[in-house]
C-alpha atoms as a PDB file:
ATOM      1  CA  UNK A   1      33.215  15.816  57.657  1.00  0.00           C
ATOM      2  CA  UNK A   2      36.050  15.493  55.172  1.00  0.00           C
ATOM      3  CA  UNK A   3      36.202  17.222  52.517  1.00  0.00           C
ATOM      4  CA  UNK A   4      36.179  14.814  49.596  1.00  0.00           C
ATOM      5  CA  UNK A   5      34.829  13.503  46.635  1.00  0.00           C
ATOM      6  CA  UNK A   6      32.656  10.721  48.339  1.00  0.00           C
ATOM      7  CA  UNK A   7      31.580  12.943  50.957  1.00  0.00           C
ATOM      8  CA  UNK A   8      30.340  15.615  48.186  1.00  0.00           C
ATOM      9  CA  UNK A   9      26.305  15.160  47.105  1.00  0.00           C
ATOM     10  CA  UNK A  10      27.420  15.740  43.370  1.00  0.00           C
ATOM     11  CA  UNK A  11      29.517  12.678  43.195  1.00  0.00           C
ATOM     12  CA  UNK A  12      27.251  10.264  41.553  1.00  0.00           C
ATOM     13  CA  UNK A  13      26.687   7.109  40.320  1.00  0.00           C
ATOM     14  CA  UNK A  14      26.208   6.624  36.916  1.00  0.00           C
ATOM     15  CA  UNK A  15      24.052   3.448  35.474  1.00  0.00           C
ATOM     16  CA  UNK A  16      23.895   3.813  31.879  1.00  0.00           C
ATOM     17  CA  UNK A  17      21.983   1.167  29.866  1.00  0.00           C
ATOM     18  CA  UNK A  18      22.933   1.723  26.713  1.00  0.00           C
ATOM     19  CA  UNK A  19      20.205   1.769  23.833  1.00  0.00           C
ATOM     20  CA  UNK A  20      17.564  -0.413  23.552  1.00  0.00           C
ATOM     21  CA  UNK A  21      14.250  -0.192  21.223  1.00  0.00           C
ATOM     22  CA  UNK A  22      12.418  -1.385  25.020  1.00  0.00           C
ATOM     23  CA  UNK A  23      13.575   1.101  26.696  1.00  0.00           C
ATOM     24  CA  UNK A  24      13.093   5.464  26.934  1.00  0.00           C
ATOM     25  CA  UNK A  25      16.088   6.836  25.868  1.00  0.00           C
ATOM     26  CA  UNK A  26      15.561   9.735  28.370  1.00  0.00           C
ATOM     27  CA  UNK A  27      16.024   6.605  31.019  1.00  0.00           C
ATOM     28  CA  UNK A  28      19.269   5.069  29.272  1.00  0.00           C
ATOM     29  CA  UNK A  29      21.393   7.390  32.492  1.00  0.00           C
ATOM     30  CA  UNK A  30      20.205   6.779  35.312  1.00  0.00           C
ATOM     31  CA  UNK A  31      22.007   9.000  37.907  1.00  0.00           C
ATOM     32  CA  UNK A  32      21.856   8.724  42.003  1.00  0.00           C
ATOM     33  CA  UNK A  33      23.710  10.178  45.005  1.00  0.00           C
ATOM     34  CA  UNK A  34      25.359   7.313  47.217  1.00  0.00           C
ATOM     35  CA  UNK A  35      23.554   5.504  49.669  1.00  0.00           C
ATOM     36  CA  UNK A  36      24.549   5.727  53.828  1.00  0.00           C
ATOM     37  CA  UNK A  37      25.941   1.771  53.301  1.00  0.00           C
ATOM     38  CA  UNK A  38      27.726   2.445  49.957  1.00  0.00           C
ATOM     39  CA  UNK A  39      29.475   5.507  51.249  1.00  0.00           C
ATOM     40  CA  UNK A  40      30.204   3.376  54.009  1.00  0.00           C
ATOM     41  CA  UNK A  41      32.231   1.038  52.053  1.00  0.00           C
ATOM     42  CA  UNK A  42      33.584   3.750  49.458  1.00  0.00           C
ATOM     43  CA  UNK A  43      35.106   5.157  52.704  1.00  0.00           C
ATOM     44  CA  UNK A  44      37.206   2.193  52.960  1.00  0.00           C
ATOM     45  CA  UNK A  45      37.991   2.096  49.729  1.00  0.00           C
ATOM     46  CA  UNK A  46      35.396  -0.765  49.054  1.00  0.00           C
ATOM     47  CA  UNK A  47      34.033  -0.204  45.551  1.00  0.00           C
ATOM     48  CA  UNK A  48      32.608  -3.621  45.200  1.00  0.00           C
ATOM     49  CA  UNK A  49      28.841  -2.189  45.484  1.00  0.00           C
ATOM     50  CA  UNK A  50      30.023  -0.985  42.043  1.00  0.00           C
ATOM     51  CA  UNK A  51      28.573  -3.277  39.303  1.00  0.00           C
ATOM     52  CA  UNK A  52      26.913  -6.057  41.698  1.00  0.00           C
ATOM     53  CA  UNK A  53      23.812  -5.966  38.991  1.00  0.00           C
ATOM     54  CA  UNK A  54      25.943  -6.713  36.176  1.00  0.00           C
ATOM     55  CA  UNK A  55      27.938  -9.618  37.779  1.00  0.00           C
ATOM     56  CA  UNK A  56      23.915 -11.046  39.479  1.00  0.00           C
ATOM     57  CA  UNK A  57      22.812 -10.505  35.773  1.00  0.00           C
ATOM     58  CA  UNK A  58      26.356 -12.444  34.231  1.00  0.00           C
ATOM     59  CA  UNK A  59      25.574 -15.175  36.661  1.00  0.00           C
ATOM     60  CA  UNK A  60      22.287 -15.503  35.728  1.00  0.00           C
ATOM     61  CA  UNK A  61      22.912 -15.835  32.045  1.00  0.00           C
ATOM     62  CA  UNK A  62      25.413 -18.165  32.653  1.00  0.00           C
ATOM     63  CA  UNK A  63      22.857 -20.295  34.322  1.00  0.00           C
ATOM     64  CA  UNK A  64      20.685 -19.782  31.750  1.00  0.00           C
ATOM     65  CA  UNK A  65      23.029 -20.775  29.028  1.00  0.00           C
ATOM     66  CA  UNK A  66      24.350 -23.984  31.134  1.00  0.00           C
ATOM     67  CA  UNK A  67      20.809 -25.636  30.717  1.00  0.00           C
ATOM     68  CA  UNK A  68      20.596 -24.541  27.314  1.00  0.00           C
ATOM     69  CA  UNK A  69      24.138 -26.810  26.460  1.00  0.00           C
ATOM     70  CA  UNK A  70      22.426 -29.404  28.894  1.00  0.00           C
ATOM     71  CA  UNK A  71      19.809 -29.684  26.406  1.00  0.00           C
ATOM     72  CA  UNK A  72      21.681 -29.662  23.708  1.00  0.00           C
ATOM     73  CA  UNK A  73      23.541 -32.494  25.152  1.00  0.00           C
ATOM     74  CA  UNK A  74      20.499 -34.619  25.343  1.00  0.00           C
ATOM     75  CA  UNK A  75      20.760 -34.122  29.542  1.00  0.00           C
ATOM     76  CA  UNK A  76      17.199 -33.662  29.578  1.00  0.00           C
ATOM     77  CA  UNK A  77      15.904 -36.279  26.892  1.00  0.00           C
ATOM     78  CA  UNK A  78      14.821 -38.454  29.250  1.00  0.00           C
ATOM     79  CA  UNK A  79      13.042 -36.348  31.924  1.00  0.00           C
ATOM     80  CA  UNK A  80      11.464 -33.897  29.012  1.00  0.00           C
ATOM     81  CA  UNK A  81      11.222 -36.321  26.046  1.00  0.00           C
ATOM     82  CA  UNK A  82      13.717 -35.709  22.795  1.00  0.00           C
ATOM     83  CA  UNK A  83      10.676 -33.813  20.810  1.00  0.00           C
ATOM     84  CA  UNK A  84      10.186 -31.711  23.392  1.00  0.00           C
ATOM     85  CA  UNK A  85      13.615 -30.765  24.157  1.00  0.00           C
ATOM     86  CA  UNK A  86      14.113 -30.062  20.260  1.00  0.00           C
ATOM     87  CA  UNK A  87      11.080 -28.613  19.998  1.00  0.00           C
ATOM     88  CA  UNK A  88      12.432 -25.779  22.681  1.00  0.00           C
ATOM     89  CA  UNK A  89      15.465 -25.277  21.656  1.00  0.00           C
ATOM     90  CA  UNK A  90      14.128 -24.970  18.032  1.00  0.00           C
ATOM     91  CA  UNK A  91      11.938 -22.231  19.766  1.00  0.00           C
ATOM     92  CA  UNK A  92      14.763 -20.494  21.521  1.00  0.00           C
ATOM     93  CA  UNK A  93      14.868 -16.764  20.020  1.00  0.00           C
ATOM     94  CA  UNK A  94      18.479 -15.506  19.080  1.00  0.00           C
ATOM     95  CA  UNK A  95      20.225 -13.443  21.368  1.00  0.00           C
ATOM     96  CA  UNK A  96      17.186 -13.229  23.526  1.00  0.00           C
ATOM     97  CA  UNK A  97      15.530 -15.053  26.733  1.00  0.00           C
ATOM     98  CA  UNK A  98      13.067 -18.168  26.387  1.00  0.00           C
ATOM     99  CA  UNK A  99      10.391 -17.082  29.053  1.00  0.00           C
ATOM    100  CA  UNK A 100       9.258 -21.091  28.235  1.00  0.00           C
ATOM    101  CA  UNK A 101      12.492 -22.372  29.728  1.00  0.00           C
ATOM    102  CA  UNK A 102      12.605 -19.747  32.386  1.00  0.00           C
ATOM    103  CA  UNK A 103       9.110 -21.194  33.534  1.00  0.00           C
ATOM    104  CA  UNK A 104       9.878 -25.024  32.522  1.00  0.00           C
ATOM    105  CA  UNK A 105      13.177 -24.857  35.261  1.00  0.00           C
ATOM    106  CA  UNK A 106      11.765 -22.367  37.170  1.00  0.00           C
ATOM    107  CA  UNK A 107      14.349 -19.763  37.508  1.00  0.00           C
ATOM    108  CA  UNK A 108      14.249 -16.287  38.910  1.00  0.00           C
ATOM    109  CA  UNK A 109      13.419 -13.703  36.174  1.00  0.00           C
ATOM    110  CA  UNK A 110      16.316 -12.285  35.140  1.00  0.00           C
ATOM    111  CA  UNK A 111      17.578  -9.490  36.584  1.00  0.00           C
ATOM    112  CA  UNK A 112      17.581  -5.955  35.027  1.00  0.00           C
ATOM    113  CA  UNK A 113      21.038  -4.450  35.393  1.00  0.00           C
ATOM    114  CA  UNK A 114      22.926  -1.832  33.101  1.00  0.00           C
ATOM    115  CA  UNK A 115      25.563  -1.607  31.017  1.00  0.00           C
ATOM    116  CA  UNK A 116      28.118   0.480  32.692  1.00  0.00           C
ATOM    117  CA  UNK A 117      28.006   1.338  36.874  1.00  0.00           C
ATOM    118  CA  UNK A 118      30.538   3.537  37.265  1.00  0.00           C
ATOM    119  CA  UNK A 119      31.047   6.770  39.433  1.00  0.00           C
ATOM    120  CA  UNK A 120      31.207  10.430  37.665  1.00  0.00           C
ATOM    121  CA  UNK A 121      30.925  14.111  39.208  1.00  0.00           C
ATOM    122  CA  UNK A 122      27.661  15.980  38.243  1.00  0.00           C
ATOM    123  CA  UNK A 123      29.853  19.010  37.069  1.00  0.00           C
ATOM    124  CA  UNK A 124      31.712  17.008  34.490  1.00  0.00           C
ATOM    125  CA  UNK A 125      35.340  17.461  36.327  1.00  0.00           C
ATOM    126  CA  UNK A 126      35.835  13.616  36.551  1.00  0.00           C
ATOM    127  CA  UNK A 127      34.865  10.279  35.274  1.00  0.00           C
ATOM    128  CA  UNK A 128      35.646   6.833  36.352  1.00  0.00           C
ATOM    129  CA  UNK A 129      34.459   4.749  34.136  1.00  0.00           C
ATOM    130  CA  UNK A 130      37.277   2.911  33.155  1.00  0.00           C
ATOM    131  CA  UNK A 131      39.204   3.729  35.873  1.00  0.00           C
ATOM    132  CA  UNK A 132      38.566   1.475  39.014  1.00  0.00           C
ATOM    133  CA  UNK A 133      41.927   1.128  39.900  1.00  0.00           C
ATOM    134  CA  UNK A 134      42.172   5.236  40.785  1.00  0.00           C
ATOM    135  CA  UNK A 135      39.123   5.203  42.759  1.00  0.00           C
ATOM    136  CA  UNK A 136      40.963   5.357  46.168  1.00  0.00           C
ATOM    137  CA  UNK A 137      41.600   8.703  45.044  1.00  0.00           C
ATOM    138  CA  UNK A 138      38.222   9.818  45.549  1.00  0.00           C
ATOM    139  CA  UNK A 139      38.700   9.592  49.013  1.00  0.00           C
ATOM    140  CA  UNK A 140      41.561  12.037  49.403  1.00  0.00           C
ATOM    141  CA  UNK A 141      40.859  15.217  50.985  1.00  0.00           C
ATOM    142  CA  UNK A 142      40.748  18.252  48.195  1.00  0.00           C
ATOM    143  CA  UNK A 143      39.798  22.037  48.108  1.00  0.00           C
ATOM    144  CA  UNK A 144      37.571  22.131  44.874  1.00  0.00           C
ATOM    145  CA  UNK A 145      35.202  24.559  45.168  1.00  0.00           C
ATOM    146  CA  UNK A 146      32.072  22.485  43.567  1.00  0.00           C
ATOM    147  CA  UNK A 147      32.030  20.613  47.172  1.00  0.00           C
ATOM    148  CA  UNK A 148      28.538  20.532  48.794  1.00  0.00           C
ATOM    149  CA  UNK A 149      28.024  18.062  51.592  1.00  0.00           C
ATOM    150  CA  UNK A 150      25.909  15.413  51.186  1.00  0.00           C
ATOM    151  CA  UNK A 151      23.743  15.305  54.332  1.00  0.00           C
ATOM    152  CA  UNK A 152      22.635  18.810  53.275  1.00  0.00           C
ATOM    153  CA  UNK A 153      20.749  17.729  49.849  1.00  0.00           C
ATOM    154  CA  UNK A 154      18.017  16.625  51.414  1.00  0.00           C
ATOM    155  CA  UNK A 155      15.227  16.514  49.032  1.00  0.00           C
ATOM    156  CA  UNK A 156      16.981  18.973  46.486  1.00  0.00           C
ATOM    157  CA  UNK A 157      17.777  18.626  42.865  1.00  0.00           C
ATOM    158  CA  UNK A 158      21.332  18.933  41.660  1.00  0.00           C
ATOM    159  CA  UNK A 159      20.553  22.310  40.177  1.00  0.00           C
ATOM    160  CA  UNK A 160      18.912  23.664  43.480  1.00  0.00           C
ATOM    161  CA  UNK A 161      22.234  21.981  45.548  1.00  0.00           C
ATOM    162  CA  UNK A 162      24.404  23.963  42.744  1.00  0.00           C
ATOM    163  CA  UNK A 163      22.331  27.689  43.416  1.00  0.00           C
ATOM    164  CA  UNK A 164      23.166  27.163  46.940  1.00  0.00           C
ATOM    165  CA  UNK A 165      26.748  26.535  46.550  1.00  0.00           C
ATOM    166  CA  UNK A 166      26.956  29.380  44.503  1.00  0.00           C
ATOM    167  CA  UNK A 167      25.330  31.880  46.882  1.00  0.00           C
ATOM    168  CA  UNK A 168      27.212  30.344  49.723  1.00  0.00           C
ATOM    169  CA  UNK A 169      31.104  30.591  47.475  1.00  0.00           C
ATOM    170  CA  UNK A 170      29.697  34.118  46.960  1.00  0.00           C
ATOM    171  CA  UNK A 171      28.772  35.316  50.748  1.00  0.00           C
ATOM    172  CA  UNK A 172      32.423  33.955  51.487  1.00  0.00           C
ATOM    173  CA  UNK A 173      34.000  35.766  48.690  1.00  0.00           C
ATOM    174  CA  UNK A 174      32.065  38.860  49.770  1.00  0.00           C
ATOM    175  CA  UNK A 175      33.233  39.062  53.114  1.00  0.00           C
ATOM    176  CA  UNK A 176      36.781  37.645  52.652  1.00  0.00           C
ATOM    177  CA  UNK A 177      37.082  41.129  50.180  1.00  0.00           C
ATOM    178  CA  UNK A 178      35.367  43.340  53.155  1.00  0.00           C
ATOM    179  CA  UNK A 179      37.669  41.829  55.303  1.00  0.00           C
ATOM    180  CA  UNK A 180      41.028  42.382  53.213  1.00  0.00           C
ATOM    181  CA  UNK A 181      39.671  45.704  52.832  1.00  0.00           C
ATOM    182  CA  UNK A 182      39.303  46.607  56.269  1.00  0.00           C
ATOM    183  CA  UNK A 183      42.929  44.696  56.882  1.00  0.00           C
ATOM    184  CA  UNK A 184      44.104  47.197  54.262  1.00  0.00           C
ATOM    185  CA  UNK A 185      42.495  50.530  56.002  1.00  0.00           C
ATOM    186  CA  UNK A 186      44.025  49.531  59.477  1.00  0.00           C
ATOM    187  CA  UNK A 187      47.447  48.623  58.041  1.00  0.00           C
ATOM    188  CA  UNK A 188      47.667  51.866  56.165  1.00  0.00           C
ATOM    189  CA  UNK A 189      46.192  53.997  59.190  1.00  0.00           C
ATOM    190  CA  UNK A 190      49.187  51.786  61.070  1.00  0.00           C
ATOM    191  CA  UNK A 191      51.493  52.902  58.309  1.00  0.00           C
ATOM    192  CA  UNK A 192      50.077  56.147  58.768  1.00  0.00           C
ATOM    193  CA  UNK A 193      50.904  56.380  62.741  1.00  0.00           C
ATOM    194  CA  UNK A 194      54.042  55.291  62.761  1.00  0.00           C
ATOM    195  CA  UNK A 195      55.589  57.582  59.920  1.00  0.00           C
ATOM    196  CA  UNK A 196      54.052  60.410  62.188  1.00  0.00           C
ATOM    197  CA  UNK A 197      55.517  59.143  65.393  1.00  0.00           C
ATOM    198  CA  UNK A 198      58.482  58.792  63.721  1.00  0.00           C
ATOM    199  CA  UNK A 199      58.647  62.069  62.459  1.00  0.00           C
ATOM    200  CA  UNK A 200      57.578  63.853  65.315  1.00  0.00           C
ATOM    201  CA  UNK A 201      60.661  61.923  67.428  1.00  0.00           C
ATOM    202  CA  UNK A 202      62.868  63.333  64.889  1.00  0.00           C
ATOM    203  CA  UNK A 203      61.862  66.090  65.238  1.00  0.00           C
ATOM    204  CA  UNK A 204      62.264  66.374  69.048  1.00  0.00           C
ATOM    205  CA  UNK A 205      65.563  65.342  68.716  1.00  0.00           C
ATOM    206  CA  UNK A 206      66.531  67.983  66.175  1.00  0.00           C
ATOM    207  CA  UNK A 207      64.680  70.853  68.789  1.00  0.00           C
ATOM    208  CA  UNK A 208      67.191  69.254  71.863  1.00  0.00           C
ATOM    209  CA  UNK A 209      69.914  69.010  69.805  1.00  0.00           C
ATOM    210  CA  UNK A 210      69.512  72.730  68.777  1.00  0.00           C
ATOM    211  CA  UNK A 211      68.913  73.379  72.564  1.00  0.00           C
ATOM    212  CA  UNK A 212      72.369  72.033  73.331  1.00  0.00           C
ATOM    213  CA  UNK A 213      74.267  73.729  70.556  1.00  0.00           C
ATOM    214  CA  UNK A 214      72.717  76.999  71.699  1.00  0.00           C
ATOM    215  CA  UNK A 215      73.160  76.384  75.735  1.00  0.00           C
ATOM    216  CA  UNK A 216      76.943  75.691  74.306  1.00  0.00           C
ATOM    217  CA  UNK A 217      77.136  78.571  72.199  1.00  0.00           C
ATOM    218  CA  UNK A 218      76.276  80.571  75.299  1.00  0.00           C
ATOM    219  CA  UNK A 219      78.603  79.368  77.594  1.00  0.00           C
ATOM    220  CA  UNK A 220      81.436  79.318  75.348  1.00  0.00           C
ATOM    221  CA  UNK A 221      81.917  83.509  74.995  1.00  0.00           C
ATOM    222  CA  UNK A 222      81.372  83.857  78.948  1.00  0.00           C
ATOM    223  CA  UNK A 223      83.778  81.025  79.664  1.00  0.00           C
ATOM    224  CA  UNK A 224      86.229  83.063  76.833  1.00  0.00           C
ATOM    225  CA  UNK A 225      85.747  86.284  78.295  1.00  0.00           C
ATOM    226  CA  UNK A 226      86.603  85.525  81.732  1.00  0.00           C
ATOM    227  CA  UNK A 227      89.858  83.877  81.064  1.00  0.00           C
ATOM    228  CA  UNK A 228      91.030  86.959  78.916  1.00  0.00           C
ATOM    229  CA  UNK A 229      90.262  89.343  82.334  1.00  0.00           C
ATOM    230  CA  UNK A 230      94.449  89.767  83.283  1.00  0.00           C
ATOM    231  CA  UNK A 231      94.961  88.323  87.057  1.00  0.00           C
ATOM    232  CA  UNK A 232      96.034  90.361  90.094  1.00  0.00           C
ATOM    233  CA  UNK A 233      99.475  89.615  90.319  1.00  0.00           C
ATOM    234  CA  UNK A 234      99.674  90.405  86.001  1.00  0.00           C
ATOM    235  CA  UNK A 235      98.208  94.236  87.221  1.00  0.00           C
ATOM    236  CA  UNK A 236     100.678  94.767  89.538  1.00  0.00           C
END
């Protein structure tokens, strides 16, 4: 697997939708690793999956607001009746959904989608909310150390993925230090060796060196004394 952003279980997507008086503010994030299809695509650098509820939900308003101008148009005078048309659109809350003309032109209910989909790390180290155009990048290989691969969450929480990283960084830590250690025992026993070797050849030399000089120190005198001896021929 590579080693990547979208391949890490704390890259998540982030649905955040906003503050409403309907809705539990401890729900307003809504937070969720990526699915096998969506990493799929992310892979490829195919972010579309990325705000596909908004742009359902923008369509569907849109819809909604084209029969709205129909009506105001008088488009549906005839098939409603003018006092009923005004009579709805008098009705028609501001800012807000008619459930009456949802059921009178029987569209879908409208779909639920947030403000902001956007893709964040669970650490805090990045955010790309605003920032579609860079997310290619998440797909770039990377050495942070808050990796944890995502087929290995399993049913964990974030915080139980993040103890086991954390014992894991440490277990490699550990033995990377035992294992400088030991490198650092066997290089100075090495060191160790070869300054003794190297002093014991020196040494050795110096002992056959002094063997020489004293070999030549002896033959010398002999080799002196026997040329001073006069010859026959100088006794005579």
């Amino acid at each position: 697997m590579k080693k990547c952003c979208v391949n890490c279980a704390f890259c998540l997507r982030t649905k955040d939708y906003g503050c409403s008086p309907l809705r539990d503010p401890s729900k307003r994030f809504v937070y969720s690793i990526l699915n096998d299809e969506e990493r799929k695509n992310a892979l490829k650098n195919n972010f579309d999956f990325l705000g596909a509820e908004i742009r359902n939900r923008i369509a569907w308003v849109a819809q909604y607001n084209q029969i709205i101008d129909n009506m105001k148009k008088g488009m549906y005078n005839e098939q409603l009746g003018g006092p009923t048309v005004l009579e709805l659109l008098t009705n028609v809350p501001n800012n807000r959904i008619s459930q009456t003309i949802v059921n009178l032109f029987r569209l879908p209910q409208p779909p639920e989608a947030p403000n902001e989909d956007y893709l964040s790390c669970w650490h805090n180290l990045w955010n790309f909310k605003d920032k579609k155009d860079e997310l290619p990048s998440l797909n770039k290989k990377n050495d942070c150390l808050f990796f944890y691969p995502y087929n290995k969450k399993g049913n964990k929480s974030f915080e139980g993925c993040e103890k086991e990283r954390e014992a894991l960084l440490a277990k490699s830590r550990f033995m990377t230090t035992n294992c400088l250690v030991i490198l650092g025992i066997f290089v100075t026993i090495l060191i160790f060796a070869i300054q003794t070797w190297n002093s014991r050849q020196t040494i050795q030399t110096q002992e056959v060196v002094t063997t020489k000089e004293n070999i030549q120190q002896t033959i010398t005198p002999k080799t002196q004394n026997k040329n001073s001896q006069p010859s026959e021929s100088e006794k005579k």
